[in-house]
Protein backbone atom coordinates (compact mmCIF):
# COMPACT_ATOMS: atom_id res chain seq x y z
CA UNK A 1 64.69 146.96 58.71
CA UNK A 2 62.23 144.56 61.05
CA UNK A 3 60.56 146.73 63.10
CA UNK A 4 59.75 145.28 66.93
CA UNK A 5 56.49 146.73 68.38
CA UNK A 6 55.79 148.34 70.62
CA UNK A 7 58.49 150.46 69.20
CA UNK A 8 61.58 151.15 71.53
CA UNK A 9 61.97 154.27 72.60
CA UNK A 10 64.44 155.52 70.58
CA UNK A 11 63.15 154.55 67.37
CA UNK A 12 59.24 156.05 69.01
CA UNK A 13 60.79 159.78 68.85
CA UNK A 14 61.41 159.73 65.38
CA UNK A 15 57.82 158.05 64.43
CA UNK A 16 55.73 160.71 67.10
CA UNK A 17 58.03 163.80 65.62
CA UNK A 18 56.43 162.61 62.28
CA UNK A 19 53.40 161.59 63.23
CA UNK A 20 52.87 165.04 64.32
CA UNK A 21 53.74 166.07 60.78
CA UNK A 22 52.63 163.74 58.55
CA UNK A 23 49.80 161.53 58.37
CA UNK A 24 51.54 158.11 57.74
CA UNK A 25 51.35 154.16 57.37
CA UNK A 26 54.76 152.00 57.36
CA UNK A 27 54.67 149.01 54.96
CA UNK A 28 57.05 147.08 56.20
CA UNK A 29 58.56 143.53 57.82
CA UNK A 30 57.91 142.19 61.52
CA UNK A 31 61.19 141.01 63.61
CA UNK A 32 60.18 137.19 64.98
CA UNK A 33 57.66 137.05 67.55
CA UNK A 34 56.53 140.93 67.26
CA UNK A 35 53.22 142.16 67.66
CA UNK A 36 51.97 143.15 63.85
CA UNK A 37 48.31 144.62 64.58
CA UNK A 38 49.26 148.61 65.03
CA UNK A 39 47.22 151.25 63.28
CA UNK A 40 50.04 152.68 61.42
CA UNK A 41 52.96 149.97 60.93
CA UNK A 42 51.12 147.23 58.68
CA UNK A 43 53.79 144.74 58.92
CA UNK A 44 54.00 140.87 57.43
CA UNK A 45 55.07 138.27 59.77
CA UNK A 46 58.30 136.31 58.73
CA UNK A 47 57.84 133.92 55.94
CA UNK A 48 58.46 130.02 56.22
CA UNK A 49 60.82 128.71 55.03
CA UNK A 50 63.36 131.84 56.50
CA UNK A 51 65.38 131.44 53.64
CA UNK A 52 62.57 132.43 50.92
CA UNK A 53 61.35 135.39 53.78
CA UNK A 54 62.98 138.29 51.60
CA UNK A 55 62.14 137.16 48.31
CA UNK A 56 58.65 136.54 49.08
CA UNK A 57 58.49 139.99 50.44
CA UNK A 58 59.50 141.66 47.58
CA UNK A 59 57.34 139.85 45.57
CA UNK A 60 54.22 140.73 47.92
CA UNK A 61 54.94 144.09 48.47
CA UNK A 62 53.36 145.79 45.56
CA UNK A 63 50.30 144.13 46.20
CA UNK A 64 50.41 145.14 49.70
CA UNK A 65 51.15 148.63 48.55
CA UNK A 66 48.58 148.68 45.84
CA UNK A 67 45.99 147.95 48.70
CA UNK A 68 47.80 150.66 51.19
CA UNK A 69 47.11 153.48 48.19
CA UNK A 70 43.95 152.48 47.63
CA UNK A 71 42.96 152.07 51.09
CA UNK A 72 45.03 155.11 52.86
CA UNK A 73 45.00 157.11 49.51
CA UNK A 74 48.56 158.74 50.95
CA UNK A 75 49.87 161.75 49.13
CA UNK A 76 53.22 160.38 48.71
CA UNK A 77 55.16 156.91 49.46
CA UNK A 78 59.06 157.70 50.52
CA UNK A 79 60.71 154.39 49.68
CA UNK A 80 63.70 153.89 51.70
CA UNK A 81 65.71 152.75 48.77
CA UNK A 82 65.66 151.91 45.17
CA UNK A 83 64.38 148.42 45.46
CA UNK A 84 61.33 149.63 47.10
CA UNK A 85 60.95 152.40 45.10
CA UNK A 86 60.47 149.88 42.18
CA UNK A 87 57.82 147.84 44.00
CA UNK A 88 56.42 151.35 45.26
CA UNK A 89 56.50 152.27 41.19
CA UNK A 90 54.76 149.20 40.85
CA UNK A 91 52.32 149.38 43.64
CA UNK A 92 50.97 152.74 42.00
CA UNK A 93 50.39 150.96 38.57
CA UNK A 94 48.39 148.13 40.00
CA UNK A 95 46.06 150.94 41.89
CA UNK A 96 45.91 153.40 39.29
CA UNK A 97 46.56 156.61 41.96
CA UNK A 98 48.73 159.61 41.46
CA UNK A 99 50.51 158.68 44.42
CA UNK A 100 53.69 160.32 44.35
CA UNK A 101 56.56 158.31 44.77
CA UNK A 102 60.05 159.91 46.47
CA UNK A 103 63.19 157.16 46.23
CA UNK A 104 65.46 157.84 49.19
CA UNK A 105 69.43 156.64 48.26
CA UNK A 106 71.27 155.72 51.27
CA UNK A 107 74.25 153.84 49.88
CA UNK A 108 75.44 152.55 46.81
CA UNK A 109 72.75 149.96 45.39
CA UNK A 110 74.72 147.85 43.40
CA UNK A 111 76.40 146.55 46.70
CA UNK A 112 72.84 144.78 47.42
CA UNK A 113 73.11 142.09 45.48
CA UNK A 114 77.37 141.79 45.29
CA UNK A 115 78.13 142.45 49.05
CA UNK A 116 75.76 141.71 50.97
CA UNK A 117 73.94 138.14 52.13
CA UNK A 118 74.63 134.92 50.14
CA UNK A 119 76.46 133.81 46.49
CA UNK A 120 73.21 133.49 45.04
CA UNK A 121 72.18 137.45 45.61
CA UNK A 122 74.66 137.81 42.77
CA UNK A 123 72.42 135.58 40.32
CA UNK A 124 70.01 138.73 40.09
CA UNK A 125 72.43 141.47 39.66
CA UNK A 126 71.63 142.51 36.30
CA UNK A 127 68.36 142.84 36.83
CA UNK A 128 68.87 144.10 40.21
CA UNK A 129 71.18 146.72 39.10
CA UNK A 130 68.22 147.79 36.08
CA UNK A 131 65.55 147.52 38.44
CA UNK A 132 66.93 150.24 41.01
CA UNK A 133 68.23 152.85 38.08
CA UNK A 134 64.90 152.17 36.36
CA UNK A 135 63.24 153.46 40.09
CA UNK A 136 65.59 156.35 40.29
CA UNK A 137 65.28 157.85 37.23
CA UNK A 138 61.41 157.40 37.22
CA UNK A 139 60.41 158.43 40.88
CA UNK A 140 58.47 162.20 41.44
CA UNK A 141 61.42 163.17 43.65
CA UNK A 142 64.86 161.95 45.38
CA UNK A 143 66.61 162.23 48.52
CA UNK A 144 70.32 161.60 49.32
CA UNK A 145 71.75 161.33 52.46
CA UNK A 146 75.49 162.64 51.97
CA UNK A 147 77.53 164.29 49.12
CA UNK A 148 78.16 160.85 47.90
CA UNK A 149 74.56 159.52 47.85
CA UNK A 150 74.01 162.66 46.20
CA UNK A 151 76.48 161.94 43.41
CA UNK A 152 74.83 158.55 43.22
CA UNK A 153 71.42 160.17 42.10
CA UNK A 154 73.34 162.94 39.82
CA UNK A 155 75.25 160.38 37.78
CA UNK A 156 72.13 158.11 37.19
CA UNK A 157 68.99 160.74 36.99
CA UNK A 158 71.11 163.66 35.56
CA UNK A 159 69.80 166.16 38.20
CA UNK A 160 70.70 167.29 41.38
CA UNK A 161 68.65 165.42 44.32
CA UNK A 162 65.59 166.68 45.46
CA UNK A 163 66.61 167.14 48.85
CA UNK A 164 69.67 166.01 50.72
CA UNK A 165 69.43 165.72 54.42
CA UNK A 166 70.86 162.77 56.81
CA UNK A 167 68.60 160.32 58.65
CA UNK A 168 67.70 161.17 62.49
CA UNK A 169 69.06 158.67 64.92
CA UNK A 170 68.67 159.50 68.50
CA UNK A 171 72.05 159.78 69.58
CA UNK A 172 70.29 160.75 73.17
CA UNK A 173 72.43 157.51 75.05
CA UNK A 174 76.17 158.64 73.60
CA UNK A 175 75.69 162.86 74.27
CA UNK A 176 73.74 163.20 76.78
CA UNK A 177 77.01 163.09 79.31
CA UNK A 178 80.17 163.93 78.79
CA UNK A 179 82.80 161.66 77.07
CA UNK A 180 85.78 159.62 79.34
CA UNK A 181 88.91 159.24 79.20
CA UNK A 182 90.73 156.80 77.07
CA UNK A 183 90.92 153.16 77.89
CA UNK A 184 94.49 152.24 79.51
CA UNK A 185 94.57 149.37 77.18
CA UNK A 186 94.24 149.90 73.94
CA UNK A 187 91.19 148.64 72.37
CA UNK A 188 90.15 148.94 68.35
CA UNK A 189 85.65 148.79 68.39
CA UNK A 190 84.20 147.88 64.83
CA UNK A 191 80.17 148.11 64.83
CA UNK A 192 78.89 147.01 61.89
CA UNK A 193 76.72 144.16 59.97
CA UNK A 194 78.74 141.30 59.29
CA UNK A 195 78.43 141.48 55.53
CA UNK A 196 81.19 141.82 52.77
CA UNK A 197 80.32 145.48 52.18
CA UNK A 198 81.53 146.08 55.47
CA UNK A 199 85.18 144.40 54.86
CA UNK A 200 84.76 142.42 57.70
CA UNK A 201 87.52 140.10 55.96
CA UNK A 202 90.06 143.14 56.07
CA UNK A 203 89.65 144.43 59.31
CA UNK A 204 90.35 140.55 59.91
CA UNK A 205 93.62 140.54 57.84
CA UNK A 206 94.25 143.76 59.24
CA UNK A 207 93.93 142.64 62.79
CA UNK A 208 96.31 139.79 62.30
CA UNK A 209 98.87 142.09 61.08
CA UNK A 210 98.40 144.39 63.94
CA UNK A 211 98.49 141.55 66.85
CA UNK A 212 101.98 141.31 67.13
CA UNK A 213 103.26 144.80 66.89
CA UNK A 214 100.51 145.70 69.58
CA UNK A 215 100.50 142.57 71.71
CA UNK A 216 98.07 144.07 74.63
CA UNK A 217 95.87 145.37 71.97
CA UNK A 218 92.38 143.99 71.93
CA UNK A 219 89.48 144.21 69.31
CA UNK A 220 85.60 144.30 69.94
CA UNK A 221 82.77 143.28 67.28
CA UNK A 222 79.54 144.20 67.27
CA UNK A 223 77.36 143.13 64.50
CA UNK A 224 75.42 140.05 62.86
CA UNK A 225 75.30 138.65 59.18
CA UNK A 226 76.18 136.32 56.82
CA UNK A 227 80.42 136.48 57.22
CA UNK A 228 79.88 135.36 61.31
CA UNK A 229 82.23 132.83 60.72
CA UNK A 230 85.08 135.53 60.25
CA UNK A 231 84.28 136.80 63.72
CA UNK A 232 83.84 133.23 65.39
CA UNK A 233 86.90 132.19 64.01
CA UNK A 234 89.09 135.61 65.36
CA UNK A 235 87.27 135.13 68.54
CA UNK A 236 88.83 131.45 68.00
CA UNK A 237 92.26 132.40 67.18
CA UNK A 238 92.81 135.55 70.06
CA UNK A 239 90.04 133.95 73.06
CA UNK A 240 91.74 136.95 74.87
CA UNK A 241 92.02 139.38 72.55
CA UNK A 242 89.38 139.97 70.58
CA UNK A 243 85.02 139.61 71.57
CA UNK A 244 82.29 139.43 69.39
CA UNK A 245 78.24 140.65 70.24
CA UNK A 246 76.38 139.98 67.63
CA UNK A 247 73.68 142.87 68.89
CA UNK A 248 74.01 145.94 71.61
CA UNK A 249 71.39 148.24 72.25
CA UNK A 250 72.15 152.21 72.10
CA UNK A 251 73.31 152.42 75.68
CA UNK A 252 75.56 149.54 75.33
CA UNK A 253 77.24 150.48 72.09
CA UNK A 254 77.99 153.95 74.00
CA UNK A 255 79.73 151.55 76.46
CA UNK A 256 82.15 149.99 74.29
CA UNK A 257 82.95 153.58 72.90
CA UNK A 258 83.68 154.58 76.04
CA UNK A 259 85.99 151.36 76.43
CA UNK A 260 87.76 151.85 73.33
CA UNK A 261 90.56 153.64 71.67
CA UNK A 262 89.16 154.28 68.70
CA UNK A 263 86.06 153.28 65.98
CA UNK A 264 87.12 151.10 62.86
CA UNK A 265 84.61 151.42 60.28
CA UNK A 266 86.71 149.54 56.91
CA UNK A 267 84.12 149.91 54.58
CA UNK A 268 83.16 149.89 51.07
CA UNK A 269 81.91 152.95 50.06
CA UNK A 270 79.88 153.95 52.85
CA UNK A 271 75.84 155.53 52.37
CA UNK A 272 77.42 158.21 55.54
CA UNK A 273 78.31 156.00 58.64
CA UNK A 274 75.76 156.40 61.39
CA UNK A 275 78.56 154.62 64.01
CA UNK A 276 80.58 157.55 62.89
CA UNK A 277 78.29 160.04 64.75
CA UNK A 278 77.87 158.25 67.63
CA UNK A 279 81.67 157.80 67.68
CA UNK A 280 82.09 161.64 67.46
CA UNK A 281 79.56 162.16 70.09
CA UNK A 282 81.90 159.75 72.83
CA UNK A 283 85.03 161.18 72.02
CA UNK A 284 86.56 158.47 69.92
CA UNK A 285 88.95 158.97 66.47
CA UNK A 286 87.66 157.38 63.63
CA UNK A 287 89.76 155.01 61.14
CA UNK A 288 87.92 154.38 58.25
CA UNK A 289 88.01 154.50 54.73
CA UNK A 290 88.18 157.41 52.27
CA UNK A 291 85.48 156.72 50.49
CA UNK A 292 81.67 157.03 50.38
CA UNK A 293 80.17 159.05 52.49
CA UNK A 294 82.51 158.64 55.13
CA UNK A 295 84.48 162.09 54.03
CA UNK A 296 81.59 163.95 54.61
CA UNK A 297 81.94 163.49 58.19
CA UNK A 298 85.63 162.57 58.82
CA UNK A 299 88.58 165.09 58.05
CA UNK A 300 91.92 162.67 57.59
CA UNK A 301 94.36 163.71 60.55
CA UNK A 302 91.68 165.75 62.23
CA UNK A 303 89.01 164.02 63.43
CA UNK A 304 90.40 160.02 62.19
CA UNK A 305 92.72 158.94 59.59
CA UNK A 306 91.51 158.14 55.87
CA UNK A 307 92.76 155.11 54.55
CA UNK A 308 92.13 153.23 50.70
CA UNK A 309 89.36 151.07 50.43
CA UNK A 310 90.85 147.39 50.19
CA UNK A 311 94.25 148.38 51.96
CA UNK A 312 95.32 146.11 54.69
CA UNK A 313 98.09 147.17 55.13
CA UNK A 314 97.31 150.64 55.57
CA UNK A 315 94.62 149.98 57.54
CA UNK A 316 96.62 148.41 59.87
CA UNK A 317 99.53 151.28 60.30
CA UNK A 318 96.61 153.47 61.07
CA UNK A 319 95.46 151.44 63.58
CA UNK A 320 98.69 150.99 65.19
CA UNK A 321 99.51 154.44 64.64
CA UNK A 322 96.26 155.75 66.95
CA UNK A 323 96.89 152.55 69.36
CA UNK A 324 100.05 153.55 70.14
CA UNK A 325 100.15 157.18 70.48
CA UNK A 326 97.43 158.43 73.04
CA UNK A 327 98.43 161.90 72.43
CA UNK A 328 97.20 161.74 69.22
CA UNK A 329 94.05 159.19 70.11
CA UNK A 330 93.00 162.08 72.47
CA UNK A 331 93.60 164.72 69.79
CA UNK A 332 91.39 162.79 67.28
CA UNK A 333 88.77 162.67 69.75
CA UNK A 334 89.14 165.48 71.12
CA UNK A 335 88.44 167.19 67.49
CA UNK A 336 85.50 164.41 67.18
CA UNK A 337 83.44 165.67 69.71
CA UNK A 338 83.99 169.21 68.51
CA UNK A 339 82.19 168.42 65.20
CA UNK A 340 79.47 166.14 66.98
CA UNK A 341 77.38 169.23 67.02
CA UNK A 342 77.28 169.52 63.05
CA UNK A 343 75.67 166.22 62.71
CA UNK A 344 73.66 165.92 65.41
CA UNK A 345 69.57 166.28 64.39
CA UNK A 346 66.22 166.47 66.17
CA UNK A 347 63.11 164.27 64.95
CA UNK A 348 61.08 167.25 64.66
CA UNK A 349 64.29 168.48 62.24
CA UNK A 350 63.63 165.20 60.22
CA UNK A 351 59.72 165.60 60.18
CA UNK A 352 59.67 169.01 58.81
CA UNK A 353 62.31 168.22 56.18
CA UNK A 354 60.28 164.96 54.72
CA UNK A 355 56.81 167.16 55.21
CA UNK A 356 58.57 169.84 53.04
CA UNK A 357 59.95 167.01 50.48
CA UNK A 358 56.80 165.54 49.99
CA UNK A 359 54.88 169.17 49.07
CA UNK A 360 57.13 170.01 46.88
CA UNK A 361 56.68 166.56 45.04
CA UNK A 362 52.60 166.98 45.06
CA UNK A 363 53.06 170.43 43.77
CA UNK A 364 55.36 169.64 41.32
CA UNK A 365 58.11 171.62 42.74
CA UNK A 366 60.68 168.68 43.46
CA UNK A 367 63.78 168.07 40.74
């Protein structure tokens, strides 16, 4: 991610939980226009041209991280996927340090390069796809992030992850009152990046399936990235219907929960599903795919309905299914808040779990 400084404040309570752990740097990127001189995020301002910003970065960042470990002289460097875990690989070499490197898998990496951003990613997916097994099967220790993340790791190190535990989000703006009732009209909210992994283009086919059996039915979008054109163009086609935000801050996604039927989250297969949570925590049913990590937190017919990965037409009965039966909307959600509580985390939870991680990597202890 771009970090913005001074931090927002709930993205702070996850950095002072750990900072109260863990002595730490972040080597990372600056959004446009942030502040970059803080004591512990060392961050490089966008590149010029923007198009060449991500490339360049990768490039840079194990000499940035060869200077961090030689600087710093950190105990450990979690990488916050495979990618980095290659340049953090790297980074060690160049400094000659025992720094111990721990790869954190949060979704399936071969989708970086095929599914996400522009054509041209998929130029470097050989190499890509080397690259990040290359930094899984050679990093001190692993974490996953869901049973699926987890199988990820199995299949490509041939042991069990080091640790599995999910990421904290502070989740503070959707539980902190209770949920409300359900919209009177029925209303379908997808938050996610605009990117192919997401399957922007089937909710899209989906959505046009589903316009004319539900004619009052509307859909909200929240997300930017590369496919915007899919949501300027449904925006386009149903000026009523359907509204697109390309970015909503935590109180304001908890908003459109609360004005919405149900979350759509038509992914690929899913790292977990973050929105999920949040979801759970206002009430809402979930219709998503059966697939990814997604299972780990949705039970079909319980708390959402499961559908195949790539089915439109599925996707769309289960959409009109929920839209038009609020009995069962409010039964979904219902059951959705109920299991909030199994997923919901504290920072200092998060803290003491990567504190514990990285000991047991220094001592040799870690799989």
């Amino acid at each position: 991610m771009r970090y913005t400084l001074p931090l927002p404040d709930w993205l702070a309570k996850k950095w002072d939980a750990i900072e109260a752990a863990l002595d730490y740097r972040v080597v990372g990127a600056a959004a446009p226009g942030s502040d970059t001189s803080n004591h512990r995020f060392h961050l490089a301002s966008p590149s010029r041209p923007r198009i060449l910003d991500g490339l360049l970065f990768y490039l840079r960042l194990p000499f940035r991280l060869r200077n961090e470990i030689r600087g710093f002289e950190p105990d450990g460097i979690f990488a916050s996927d495979p990618f980095l875990g290659a340049c953090s690989l790297l980074g060690r070499a160049l400094a000659r340090r025992p720094t111990k490197v721990i790869v954190e898998v949060h979704g399936d990496w071969k989708t970086f390069t095929r599914l996400y951003g522009s054509q041209g990613r998929r130029l470097v997916t050989p190499l890509a796809d080397r690259v990040a097994v290359y930094a899984v099967r050679h990093a001190d220790a692993t974490r996953a992030v869901s049973t699926f993340t987890a199988r990820l790791i199995e299949e490509t190190r041939g042991v069990q992850p080091s640790a599995l535990f999910t990421p904290f989000s502070d989740l503070s703006a959707f539980a902190e009152r209770p949920p409300e009732q359900l919209p009177a009209r029925p209303t379908i909210l997808s938050v996610a990046a605009l990117e192919a992994y997401k399957n922007l283009a089937g909710l899209d086919a989906a959505w046009r399936l589903l316009a004319d059996r539900v004619p009052d039915a509307r859909l909200v979008l929240v997300g930017s990235g590369s496919q915007r054109a899919i949501a300027d163009r449904l925006v386009h086609d149903f000026p009523e219907r359907v509204e697109h935000h390309g970015w909503l801050d935590p109180e304001a996604v908890a908003a459109a929960l609360d004005d919405a039927t149900l979350l759509v989250l038509p992914s690929w297969p899913e790292g977990l599903g973050r929105v999920v949570i949040e979801a759970f925590a206002r009430g809402r049913a979930v219709v998503a795919t059966d697939a990814g990590g997604i299972p780990d937190l949705v039970t079909h017919e319980r708390q959402g309905l499961l559908i195949p990965p790539g089915d439109v037409a599925a996707l769309a009965d289960a959409l009109e299914r929920v839209l038009g039966n609020r009995v069962l909307a409010e039964r979904l959600g219902a059951a959705a808040r109920e299991r909030y509580a199994e997923w919901h985390s504290t920072p200092e939870e998060l803290a003491r779990r990567l504190r514990e991680l990285l000991e047991a990597a220094v001592n040799g202890r870690a799989r």
